[in-house]
N, C-alpha and C. Protein backbone atom coordinates (compact mmCIF):
# COMPACT_ATOMS: atom_id res chain seq x y z
N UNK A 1 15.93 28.30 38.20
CA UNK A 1 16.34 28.41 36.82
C UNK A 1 16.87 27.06 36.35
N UNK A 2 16.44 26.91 35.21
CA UNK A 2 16.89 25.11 34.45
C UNK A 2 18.08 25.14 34.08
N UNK A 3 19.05 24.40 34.27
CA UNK A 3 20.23 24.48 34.01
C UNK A 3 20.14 24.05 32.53
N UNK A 4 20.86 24.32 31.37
CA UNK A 4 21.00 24.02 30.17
C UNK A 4 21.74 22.72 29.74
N UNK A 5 21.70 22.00 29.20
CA UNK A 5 21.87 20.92 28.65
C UNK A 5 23.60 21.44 28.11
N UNK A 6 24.12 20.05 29.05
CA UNK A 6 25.42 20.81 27.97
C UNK A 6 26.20 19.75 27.22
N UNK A 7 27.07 20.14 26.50
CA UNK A 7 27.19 20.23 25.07
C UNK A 7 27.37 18.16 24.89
N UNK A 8 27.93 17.59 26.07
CA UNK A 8 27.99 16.36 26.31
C UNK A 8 26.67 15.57 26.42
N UNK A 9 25.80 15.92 27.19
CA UNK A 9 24.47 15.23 27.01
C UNK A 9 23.78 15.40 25.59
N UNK A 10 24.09 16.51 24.71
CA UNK A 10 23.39 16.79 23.82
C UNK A 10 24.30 15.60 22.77
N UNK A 11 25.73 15.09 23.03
CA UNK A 11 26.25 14.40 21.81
C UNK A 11 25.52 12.69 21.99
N UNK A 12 25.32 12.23 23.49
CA UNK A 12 24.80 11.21 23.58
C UNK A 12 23.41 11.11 23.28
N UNK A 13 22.52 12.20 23.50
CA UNK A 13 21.12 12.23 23.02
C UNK A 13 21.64 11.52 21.00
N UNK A 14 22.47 12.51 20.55
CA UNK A 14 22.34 12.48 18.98
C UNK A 14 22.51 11.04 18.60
N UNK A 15 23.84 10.74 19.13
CA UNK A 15 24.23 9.67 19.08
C UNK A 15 23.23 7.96 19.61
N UNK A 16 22.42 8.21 20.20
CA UNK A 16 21.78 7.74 20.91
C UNK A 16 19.82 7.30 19.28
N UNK A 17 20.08 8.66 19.34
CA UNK A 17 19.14 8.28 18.18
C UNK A 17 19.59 8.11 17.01
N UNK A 18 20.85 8.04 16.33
CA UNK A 18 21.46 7.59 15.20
C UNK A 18 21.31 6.23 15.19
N UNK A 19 21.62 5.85 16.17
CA UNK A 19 21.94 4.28 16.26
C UNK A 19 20.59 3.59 16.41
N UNK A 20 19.55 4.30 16.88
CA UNK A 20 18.73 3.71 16.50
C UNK A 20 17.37 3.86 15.24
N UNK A 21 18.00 4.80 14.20
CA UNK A 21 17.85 5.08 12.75
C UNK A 21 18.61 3.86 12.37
N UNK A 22 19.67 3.77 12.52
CA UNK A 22 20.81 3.01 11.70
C UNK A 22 20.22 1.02 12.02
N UNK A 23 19.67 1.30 13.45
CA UNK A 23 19.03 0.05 13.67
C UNK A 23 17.38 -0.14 12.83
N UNK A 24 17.00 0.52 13.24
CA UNK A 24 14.91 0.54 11.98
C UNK A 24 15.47 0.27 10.62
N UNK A 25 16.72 1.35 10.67
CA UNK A 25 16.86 0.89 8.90
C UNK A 25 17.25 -0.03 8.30
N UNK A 26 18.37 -1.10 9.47
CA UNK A 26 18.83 -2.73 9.37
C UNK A 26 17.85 -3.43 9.23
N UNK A 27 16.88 -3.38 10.25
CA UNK A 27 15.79 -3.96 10.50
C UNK A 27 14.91 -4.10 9.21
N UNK A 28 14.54 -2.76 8.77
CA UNK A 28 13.66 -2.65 7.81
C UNK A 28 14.05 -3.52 6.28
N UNK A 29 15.78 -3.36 5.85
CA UNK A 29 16.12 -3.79 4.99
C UNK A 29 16.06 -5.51 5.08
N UNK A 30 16.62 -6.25 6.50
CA UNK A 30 16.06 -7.30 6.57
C UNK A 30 15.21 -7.81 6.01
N UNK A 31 14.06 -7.05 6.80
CA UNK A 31 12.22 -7.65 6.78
C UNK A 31 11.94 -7.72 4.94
N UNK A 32 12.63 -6.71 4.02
CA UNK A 32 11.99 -6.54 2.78
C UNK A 32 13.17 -7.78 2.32
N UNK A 33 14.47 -8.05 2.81
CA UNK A 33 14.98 -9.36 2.09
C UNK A 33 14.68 -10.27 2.41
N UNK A 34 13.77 -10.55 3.53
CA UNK A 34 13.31 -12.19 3.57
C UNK A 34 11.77 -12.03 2.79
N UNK A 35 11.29 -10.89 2.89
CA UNK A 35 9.91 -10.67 1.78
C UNK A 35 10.30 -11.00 0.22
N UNK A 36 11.64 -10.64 -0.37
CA UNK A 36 11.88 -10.93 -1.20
C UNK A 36 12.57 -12.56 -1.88
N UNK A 37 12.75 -12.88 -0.43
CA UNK A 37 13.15 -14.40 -1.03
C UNK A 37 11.67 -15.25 -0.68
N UNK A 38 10.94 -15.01 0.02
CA UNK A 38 9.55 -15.88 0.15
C UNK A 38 9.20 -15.66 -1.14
N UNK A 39 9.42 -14.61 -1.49
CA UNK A 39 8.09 -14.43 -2.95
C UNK A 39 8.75 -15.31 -4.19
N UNK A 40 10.18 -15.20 -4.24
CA UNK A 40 11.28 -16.06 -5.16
C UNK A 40 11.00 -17.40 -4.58
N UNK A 41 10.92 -17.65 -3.81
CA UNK A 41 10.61 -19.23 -3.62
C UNK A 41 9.29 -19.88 -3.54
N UNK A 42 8.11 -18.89 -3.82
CA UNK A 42 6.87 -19.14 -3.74
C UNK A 42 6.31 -19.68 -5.17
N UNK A 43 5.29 -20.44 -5.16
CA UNK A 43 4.94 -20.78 -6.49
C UNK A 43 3.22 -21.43 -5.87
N UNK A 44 2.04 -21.24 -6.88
CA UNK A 44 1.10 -21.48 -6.77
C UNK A 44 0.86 -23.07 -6.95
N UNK A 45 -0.13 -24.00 -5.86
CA UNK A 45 -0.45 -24.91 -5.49
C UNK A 45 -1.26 -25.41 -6.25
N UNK A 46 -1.27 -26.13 -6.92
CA UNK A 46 -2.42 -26.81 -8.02
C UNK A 46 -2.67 -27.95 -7.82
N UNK A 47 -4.11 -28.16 -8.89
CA UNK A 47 -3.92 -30.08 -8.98
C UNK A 47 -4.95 -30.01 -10.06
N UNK A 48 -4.19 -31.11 -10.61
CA UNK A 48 -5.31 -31.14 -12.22
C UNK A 48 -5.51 -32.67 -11.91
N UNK A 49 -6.97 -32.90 -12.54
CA UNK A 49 -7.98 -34.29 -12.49
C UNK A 49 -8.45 -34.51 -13.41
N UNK A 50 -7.99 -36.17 -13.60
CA UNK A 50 -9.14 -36.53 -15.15
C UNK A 50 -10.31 -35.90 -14.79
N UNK A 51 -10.91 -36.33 -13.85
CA UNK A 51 -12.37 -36.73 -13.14
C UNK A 51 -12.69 -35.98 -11.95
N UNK A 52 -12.62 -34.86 -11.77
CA UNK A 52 -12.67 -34.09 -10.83
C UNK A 52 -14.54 -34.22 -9.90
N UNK A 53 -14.74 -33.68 -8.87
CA UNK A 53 -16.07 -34.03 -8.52
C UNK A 53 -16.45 -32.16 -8.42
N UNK A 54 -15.26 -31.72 -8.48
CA UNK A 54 -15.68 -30.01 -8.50
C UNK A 54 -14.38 -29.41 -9.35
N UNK A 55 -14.67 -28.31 -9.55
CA UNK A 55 -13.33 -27.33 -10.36
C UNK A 55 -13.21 -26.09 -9.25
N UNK A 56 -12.21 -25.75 -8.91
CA UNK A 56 -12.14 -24.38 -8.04
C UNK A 56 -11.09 -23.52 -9.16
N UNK A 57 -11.24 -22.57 -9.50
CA UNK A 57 -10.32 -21.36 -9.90
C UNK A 57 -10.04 -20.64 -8.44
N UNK A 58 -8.67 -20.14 -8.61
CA UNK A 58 -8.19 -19.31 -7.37
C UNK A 58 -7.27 -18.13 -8.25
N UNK A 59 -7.55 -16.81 -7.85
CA UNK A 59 -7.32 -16.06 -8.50
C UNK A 59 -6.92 -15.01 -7.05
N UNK A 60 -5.48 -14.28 -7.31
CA UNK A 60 -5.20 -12.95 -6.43
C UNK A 60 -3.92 -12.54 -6.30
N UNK A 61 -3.73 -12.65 -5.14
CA UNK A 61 -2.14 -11.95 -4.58
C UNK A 61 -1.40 -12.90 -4.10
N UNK A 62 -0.39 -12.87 -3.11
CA UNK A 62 0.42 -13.83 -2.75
C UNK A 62 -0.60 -14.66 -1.52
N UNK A 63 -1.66 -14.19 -1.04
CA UNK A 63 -1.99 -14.75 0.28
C UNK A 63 -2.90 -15.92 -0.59
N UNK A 64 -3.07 -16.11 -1.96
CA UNK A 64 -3.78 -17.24 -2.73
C UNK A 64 -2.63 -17.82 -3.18
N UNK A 65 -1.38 -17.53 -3.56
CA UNK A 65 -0.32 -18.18 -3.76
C UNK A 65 0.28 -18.83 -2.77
N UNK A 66 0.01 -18.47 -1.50
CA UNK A 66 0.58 -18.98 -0.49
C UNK A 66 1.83 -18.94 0.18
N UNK A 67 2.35 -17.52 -0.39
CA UNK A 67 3.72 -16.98 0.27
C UNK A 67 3.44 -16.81 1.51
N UNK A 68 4.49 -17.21 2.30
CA UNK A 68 4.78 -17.30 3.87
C UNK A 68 4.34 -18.58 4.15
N UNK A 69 3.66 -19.06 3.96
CA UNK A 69 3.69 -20.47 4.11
C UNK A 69 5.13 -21.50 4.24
N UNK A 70 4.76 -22.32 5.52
CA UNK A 70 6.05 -23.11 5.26
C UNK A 70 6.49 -24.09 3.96
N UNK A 71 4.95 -24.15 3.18
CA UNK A 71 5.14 -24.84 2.10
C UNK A 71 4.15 -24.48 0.96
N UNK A 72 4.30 -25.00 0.23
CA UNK A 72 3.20 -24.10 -0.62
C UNK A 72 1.77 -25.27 -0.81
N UNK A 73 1.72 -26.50 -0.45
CA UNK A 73 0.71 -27.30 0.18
C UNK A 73 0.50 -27.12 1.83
N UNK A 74 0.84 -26.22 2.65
CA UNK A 74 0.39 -25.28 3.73
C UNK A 74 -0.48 -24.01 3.32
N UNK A 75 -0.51 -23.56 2.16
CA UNK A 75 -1.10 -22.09 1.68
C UNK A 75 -2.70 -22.53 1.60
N UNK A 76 -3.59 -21.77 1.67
CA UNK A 76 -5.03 -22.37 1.29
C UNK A 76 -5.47 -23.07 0.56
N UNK A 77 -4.54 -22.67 -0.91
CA UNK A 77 -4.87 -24.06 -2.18
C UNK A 77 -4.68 -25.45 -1.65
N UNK A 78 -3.14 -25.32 -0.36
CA UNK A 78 -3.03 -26.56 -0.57
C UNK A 78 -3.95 -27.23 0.26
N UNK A 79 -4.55 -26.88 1.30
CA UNK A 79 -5.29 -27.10 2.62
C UNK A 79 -6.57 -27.57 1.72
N UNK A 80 -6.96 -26.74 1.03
CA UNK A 80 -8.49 -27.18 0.51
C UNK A 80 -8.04 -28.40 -0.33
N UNK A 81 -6.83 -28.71 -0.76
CA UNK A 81 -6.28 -29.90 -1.80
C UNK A 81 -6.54 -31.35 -0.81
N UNK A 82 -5.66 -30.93 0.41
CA UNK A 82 -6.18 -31.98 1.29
C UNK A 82 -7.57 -32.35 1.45
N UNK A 83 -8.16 -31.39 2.17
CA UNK A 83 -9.72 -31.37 2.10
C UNK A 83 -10.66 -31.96 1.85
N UNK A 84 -9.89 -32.25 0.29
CA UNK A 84 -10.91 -32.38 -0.76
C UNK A 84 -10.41 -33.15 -2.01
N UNK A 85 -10.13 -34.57 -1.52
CA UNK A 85 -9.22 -34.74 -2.84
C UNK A 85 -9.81 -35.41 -4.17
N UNK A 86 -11.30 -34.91 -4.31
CA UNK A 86 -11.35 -34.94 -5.71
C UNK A 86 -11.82 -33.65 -6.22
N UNK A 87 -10.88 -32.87 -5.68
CA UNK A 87 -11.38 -31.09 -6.24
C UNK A 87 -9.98 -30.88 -7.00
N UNK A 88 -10.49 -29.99 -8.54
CA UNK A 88 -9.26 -29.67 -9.09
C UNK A 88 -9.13 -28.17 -8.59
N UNK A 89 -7.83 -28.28 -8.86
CA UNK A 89 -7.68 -26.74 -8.48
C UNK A 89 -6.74 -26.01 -9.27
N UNK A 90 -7.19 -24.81 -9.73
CA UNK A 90 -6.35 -24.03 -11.06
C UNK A 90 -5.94 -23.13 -10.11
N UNK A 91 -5.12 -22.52 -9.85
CA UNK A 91 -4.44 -21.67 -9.04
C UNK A 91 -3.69 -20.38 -9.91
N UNK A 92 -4.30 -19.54 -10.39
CA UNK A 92 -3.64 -18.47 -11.28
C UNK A 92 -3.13 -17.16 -10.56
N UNK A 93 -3.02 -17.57 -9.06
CA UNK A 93 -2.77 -16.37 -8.15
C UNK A 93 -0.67 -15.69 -8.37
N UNK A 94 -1.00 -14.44 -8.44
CA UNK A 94 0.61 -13.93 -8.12
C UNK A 94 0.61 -12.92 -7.54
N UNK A 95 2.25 -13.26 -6.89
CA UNK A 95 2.35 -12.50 -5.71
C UNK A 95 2.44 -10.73 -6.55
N UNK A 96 2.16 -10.33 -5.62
CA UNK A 96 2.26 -8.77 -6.21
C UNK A 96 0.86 -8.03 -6.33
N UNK A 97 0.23 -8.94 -7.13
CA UNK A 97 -1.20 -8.64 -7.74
C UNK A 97 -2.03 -7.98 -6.87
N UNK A 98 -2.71 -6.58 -7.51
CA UNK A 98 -3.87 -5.57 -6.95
C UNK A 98 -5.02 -6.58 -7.96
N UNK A 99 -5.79 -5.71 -7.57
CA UNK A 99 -7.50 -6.04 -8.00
C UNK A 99 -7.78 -5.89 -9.23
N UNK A 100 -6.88 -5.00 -10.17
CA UNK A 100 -6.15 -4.58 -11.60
C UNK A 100 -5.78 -5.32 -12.18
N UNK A 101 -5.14 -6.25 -11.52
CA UNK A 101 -4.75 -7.55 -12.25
C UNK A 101 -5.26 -8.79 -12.40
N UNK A 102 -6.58 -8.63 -11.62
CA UNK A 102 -6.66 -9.40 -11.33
C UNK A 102 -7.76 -10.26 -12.83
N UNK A 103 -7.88 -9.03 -13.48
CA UNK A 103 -9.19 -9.28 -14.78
C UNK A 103 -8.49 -10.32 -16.02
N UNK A 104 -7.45 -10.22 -16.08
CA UNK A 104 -5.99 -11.29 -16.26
C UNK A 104 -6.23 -12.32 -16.20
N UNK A 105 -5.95 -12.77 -14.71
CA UNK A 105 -6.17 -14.26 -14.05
C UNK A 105 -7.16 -14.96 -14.55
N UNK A 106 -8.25 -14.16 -15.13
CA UNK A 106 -9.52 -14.63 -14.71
C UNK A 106 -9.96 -14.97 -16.31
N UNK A 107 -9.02 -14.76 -17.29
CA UNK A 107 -9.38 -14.53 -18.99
C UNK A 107 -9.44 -16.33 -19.22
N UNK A 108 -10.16 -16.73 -20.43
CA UNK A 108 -10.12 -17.95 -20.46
C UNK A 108 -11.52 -18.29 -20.39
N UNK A 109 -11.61 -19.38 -21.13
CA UNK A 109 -12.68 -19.67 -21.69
C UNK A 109 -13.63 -21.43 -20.77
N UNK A 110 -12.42 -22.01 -19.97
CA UNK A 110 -12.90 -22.59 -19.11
C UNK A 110 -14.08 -22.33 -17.97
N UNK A 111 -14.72 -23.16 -17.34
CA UNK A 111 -15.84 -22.98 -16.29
C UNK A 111 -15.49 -23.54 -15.14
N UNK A 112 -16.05 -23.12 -14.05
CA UNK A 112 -15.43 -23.88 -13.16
C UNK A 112 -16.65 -23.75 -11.62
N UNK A 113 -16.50 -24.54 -11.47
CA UNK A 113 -17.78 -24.79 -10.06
C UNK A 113 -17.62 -23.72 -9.52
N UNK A 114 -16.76 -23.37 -8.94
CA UNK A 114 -16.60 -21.54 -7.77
C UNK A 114 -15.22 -21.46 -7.81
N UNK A 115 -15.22 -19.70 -8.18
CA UNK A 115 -13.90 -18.85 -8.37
C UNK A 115 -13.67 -18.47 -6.74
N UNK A 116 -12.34 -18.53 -6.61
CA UNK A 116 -12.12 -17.98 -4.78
C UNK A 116 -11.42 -16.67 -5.37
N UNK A 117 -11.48 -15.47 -4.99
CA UNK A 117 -10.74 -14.15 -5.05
C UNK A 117 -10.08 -14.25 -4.03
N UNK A 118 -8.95 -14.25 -3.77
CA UNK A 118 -8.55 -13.80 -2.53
C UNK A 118 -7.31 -12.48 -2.52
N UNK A 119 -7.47 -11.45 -2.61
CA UNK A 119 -6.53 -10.25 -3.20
C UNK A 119 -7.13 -8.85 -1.85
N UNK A 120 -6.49 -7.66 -1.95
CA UNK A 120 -6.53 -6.82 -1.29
C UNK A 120 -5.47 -6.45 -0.54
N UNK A 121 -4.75 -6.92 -0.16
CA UNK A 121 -3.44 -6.16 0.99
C UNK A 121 -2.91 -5.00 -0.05
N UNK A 122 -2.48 -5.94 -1.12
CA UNK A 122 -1.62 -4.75 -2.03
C UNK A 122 -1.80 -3.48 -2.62
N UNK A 123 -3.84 -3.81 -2.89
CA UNK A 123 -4.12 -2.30 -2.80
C UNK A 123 -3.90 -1.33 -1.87
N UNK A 124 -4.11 -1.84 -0.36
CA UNK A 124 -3.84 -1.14 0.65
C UNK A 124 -2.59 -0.38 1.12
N UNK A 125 -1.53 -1.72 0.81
CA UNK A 125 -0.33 -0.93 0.47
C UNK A 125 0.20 -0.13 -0.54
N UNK A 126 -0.66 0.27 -1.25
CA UNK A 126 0.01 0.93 -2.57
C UNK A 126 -1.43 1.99 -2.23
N UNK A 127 -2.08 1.91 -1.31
CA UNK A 127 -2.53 3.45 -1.16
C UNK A 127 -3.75 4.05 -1.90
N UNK A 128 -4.07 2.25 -3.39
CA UNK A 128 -5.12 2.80 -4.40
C UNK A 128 -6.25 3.61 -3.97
N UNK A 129 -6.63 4.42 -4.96
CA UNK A 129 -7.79 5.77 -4.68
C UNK A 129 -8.78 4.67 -4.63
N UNK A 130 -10.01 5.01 -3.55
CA UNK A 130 -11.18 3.91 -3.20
C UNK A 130 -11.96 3.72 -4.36
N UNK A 131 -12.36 4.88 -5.34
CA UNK A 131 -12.99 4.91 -6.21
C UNK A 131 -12.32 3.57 -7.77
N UNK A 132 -11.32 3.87 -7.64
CA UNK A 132 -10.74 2.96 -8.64
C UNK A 132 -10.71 1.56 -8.05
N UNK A 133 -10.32 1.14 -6.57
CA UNK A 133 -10.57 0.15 -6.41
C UNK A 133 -11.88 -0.80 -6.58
N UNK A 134 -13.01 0.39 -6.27
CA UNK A 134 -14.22 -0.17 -6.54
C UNK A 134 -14.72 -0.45 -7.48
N UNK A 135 -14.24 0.24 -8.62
CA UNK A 135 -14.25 -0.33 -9.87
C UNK A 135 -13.52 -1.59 -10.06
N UNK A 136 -12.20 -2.04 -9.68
CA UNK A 136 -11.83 -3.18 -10.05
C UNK A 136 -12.24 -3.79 -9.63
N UNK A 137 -12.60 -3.86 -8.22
CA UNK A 137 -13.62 -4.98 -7.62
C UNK A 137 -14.79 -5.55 -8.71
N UNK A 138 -15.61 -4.64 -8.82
CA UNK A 138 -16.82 -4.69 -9.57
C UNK A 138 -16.24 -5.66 -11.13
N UNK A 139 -15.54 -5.20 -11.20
CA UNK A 139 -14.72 -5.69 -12.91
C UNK A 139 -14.68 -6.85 -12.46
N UNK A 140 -13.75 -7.42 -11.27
CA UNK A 140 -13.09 -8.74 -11.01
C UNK A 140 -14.74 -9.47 -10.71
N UNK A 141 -15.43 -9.11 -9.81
CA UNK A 141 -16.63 -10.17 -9.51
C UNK A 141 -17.37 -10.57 -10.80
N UNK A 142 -17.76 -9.49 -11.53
CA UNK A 142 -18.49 -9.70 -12.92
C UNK A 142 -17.95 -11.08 -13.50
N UNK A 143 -16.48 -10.88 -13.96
CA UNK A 143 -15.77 -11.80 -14.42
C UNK A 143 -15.60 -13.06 -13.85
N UNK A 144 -15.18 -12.98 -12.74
CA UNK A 144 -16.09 -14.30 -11.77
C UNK A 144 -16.69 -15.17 -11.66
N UNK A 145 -18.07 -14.11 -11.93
CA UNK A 145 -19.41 -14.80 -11.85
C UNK A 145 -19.85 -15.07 -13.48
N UNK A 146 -18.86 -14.95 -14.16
CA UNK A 146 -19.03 -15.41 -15.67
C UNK A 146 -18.19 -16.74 -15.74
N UNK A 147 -17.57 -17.08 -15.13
CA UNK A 147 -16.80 -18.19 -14.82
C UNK A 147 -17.28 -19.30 -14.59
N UNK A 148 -17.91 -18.80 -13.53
CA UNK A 148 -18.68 -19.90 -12.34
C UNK A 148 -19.71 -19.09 -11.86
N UNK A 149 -20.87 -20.52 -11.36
CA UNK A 149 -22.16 -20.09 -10.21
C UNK A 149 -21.99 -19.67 -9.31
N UNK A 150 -20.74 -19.82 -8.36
CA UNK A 150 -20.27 -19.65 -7.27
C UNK A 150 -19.09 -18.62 -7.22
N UNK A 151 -19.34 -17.70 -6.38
CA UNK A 151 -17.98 -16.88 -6.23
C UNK A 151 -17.64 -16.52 -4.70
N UNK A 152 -16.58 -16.55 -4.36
CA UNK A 152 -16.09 -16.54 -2.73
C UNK A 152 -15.02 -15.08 -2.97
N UNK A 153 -15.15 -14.29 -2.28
CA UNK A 153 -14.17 -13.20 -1.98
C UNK A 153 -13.84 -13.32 -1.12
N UNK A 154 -12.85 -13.13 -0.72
CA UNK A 154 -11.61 -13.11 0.42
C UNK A 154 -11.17 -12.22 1.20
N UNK A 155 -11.27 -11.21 1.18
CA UNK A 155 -10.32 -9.74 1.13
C UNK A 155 -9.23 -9.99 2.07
N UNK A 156 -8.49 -9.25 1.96
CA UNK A 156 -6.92 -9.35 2.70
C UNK A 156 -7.80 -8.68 4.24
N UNK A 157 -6.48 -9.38 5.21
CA UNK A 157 -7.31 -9.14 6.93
C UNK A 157 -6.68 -8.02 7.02
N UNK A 158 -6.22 -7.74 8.44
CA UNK A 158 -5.74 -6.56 9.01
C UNK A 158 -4.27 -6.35 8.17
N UNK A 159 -4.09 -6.02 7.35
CA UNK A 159 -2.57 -5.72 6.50
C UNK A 159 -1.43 -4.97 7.70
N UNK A 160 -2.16 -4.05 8.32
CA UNK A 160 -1.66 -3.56 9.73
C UNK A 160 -1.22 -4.37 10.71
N UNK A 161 -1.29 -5.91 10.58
CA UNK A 161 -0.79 -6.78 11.70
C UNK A 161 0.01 -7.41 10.99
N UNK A 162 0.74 -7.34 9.58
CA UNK A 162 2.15 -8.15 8.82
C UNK A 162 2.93 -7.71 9.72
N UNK A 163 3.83 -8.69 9.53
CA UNK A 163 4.93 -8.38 10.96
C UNK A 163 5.76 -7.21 9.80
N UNK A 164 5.74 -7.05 8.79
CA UNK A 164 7.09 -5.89 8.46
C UNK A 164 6.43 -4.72 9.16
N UNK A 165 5.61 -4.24 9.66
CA UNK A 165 4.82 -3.20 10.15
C UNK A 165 5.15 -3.03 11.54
């Protein structure tokens, strides 16, 4: 016969998993205040040229803005800036931005050699119905490819491997 759990093991079990609620939930509040000061200290990477030898538009979420980056000439705008230094680069990306927003970025009557999209995590995190996303997709490329000859999509990688996860 199993002896029953008594009333002492049952306070350290409780106690035992409080503390580590009380710890996920430190943790968790952390991870969203340093998410919230990257995004406050983030700002999109540009470069404007008399004489440019190409035009890039960059249009999306924070991973085209270049949050988390140690700098915001570390983010992709700035990497391709190096790259390439007679490429201009319009950078209309913000952090936050779904695929919804992205028809926004993209208004304007300028042309430009090739639009980069780079957007998607945020739909993922916010759960959007597939059907509506596919519509914004479709919306955002159209617009795009009214821009420019060239269009590059990006999509966000494994969103499942951000370290707040």
């Amino acid at each position: 016969m199993a002896v029953p759990w008594r009333p002492l093991a049952w306070k350290a079990l409780l106690c035992g998993a409080a503390a580590l609620l009380l710890w996920t939930a430190g943790r968790t509040a952390w991870r969203l205040q340093v998410g919230a000061d990257l995004v406050r200290r983030s700002a999109p990477w540009q470069r404007s040229l008399a004489q440019p030898a190409l035009r890039l538009l960059i249009v999306g979420d924070s991973t085209a803005v270049g949050t988390g980056a140690s700098g915001s000439a570390s983010g992709l705008a700035g990497l391709l800036g190096q790259a390439f230094p007679r490429l201009l680069i319009e950078n209309r990306a913000r952090d936050g931005a779904t695929f919804a927003d992205l028809p926004a970025q993209l208004r304007g009557p300028a042309r430009f050699d090739l639009v980069l999209v780079m957007a998607g995590g945020n739909d993922v995190v916010r759960l959007r119905a597939l059907p509506a996303l596919r519509d914004d997709i479709d919306r955002v490329l159209a617009l795009a490819h009214a821009r420019a000859g060239q269009v590059v999509l990006m999509p966000a990688g494994n969103v499942g491997n951000a370290p707040f996860f």
